[in-house]
Structure formats: C-alpha cells, structure tokens
C-alpha atoms as a PDB file:
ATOM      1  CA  UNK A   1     147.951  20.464 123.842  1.00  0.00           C
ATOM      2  CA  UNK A   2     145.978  23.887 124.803  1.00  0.00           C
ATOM      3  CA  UNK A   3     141.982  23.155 124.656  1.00  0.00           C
ATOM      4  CA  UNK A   4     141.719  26.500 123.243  1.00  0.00           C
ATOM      5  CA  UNK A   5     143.269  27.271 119.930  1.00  0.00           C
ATOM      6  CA  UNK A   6     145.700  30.474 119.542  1.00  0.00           C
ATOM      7  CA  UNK A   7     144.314  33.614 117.777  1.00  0.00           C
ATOM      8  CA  UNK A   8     144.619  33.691 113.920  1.00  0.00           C
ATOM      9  CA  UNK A   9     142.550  30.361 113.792  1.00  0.00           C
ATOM     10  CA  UNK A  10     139.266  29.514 112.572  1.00  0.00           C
ATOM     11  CA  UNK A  11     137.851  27.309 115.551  1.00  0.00           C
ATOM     12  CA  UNK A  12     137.919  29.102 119.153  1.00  0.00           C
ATOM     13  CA  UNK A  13     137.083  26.853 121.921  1.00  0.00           C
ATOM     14  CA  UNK A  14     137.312  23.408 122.970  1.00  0.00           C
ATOM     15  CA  UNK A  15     136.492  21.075 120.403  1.00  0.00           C
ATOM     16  CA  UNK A  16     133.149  19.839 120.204  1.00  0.00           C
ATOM     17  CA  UNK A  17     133.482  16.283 120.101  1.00  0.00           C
ATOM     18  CA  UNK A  18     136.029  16.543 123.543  1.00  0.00           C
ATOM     19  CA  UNK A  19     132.718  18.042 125.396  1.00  0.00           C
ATOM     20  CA  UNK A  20     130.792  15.859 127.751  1.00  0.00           C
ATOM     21  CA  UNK A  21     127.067  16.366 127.114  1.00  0.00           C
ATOM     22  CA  UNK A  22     126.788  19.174 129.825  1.00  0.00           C
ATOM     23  CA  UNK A  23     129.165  20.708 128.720  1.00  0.00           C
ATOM     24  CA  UNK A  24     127.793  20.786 124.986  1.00  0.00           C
ATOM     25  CA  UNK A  25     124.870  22.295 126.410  1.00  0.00           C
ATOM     26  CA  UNK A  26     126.260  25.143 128.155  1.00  0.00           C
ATOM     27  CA  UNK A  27     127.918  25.610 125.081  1.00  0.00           C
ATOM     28  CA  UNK A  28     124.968  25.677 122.829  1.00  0.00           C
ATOM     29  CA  UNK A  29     122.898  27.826 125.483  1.00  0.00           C
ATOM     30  CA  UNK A  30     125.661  30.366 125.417  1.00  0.00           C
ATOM     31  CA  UNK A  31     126.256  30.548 121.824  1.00  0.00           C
ATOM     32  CA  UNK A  32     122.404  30.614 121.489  1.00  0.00           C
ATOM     33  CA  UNK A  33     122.155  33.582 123.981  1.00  0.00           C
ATOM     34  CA  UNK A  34     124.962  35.760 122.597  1.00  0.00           C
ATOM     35  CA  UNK A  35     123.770  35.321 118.518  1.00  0.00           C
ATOM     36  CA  UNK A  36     121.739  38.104 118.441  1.00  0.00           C
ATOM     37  CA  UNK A  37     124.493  40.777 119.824  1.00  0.00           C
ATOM     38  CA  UNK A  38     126.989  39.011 117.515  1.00  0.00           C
ATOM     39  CA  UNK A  39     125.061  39.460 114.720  1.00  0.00           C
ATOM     40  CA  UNK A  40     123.965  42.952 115.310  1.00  0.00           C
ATOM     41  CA  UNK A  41     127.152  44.731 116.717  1.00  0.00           C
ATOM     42  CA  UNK A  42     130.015  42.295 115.949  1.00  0.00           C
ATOM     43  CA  UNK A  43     132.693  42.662 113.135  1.00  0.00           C
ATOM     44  CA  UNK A  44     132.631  40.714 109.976  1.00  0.00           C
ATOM     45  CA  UNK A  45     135.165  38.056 111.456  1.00  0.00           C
ATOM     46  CA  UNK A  46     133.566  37.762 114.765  1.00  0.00           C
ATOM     47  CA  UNK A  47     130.478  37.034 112.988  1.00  0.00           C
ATOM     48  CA  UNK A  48     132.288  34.439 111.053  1.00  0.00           C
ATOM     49  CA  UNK A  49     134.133  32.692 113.939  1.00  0.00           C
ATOM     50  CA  UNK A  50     130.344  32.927 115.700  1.00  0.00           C
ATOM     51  CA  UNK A  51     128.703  30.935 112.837  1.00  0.00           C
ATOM     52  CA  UNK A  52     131.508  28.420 112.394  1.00  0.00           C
ATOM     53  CA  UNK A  53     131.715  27.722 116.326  1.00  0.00           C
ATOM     54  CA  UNK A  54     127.615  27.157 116.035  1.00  0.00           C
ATOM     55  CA  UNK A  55     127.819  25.146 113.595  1.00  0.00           C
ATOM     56  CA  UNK A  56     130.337  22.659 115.024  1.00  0.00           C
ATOM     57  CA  UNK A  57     128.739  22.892 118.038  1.00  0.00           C
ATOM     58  CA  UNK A  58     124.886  21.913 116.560  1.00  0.00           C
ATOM     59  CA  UNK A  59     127.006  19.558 114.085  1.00  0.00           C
ATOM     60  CA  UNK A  60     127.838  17.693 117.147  1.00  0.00           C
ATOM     61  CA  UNK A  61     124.589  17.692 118.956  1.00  0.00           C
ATOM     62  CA  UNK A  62     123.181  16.338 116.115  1.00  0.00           C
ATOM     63  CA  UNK A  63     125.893  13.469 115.666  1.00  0.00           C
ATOM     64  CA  UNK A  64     124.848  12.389 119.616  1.00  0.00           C
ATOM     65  CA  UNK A  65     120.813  12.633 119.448  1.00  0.00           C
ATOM     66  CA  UNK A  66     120.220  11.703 116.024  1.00  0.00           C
ATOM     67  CA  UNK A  67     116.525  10.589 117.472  1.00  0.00           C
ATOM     68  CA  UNK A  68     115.864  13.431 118.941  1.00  0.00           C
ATOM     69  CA  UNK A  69     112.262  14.562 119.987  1.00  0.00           C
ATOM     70  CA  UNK A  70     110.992  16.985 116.951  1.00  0.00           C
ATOM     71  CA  UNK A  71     107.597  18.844 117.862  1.00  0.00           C
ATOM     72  CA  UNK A  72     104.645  18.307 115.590  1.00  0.00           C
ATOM     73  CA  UNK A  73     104.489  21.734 115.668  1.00  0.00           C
ATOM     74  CA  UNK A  74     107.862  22.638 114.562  1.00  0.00           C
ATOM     75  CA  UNK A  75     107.606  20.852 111.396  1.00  0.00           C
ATOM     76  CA  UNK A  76     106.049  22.068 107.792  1.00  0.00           C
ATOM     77  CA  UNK A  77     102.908  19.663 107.816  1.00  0.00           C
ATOM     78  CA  UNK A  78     102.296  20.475 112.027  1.00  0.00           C
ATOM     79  CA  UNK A  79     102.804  24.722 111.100  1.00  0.00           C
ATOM     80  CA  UNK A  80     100.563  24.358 108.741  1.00  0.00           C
ATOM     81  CA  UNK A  81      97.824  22.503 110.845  1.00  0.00           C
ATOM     82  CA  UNK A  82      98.498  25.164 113.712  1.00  0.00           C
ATOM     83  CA  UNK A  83      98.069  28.252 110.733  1.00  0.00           C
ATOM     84  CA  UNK A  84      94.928  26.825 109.364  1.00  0.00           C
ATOM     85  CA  UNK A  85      96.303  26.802 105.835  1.00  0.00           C
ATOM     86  CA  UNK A  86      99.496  27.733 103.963  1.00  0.00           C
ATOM     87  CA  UNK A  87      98.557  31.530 104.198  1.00  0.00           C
ATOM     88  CA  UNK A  88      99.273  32.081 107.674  1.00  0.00           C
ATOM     89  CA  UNK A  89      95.511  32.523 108.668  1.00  0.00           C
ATOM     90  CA  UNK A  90      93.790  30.486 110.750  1.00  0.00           C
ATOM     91  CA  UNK A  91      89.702  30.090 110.932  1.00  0.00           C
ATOM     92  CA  UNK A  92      87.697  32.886 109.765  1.00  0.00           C
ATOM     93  CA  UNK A  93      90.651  34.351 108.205  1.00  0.00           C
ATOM     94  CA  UNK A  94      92.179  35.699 111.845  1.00  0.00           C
ATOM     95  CA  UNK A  95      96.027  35.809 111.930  1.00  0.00           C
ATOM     96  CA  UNK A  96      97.549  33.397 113.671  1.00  0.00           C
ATOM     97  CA  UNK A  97     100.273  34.942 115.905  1.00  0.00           C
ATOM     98  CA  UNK A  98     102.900  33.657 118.249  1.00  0.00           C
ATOM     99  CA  UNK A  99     100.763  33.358 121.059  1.00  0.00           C
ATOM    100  CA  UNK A 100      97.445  31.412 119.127  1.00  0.00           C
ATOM    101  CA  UNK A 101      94.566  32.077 116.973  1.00  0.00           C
ATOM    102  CA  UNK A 102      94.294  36.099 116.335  1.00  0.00           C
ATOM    103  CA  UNK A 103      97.156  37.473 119.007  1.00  0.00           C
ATOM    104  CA  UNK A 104      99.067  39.932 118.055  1.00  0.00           C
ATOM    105  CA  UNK A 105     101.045  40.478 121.236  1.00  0.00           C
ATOM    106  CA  UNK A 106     101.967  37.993 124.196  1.00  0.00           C
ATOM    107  CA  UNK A 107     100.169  37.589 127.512  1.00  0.00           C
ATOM    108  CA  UNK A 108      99.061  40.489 128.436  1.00  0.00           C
ATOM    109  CA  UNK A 109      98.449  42.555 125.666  1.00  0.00           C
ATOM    110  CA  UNK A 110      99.961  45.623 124.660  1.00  0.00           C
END
C-alpha cells in the first residue's frame, strides 16, 4: 500500500501513527509553519484537509508524550500571575505585552 493516500480523500500524508518521532516532528514543524498561508490564501478544502492533517498529527503527539512538560506560564493560573490580574494589566496598571511588563513592541523598539 501507497503511504500517501490518492486525491479525493480526506487524510493526505503518511499516517500519523506509522511516523517515527522525527519524523512526527518535521511534520508538526511544517504544518505549524505553513498554517498561517493556509489559512489566509488557501481554498475552503485546503483549509479543511490543513486542519484535519493537524489535528491527527497533534492527536498523535499527544497519544506519545502524554507527560509532557507544560510551562507555568502557558497555563490560566501562571498567565494570570505573569498579567498581574485577570485584566491583562500588570503593576501600576501598565499593559503587559509580549515582551514583559509595559512593552508594546519586541527588542528593540519600534
């Protein structure tokens, strides 16, 4: 059998649970780094095929680390700690940005 399924499918790619772990994660980097193009400039079914090949492909990253490290940070009670408070401020009202406590813009300015 073809590792690639024929046009007129759903799925396009290997199957995610026939990747090796290196593999997976070229796969998620890619899929990662071409989302926003997709998104913006692709038709309704590549959009579609783009969101169901993601989703298999996280599905199955998921199934393999199920322990995974999660940031502090990247979790409700740690982005509130880093905001200062549920309104997105931190101390003495300054909005807290990307970049820390009252940035607007990244490293170096502008």
């Amino acid at each position: 059998m073809d590792d690639h399924d024929e046009r007129g499918t759903t799925m396009t790619g290997v199957d995610p649970d026939r990747l090796d772990d290196q593999q997976l994660m070229r796969e998620l980097e890619t899929i990662h780094r071409t989302r926003h193009d997709t998104l913006l400039y692709g038709s309704n079914d590549a959009l579609r095929a783009h969101n169901d090949r993601m989703a298999r492909l996280e599905g199955e990253y998921l199934r393999r680390n199920p322990s995974r490290f999660v940031s502090p940070g990247r979790t409700r009670e740690g982005a509130r700690e880093r905001t200062g408070g549920a309104d997105g401020r931190g101390p003495e009202g300054a909005p807290v940005g990307k970049w820390g406590p009252g940035a607007t813009t990244g490293p170096g300015g502008a």
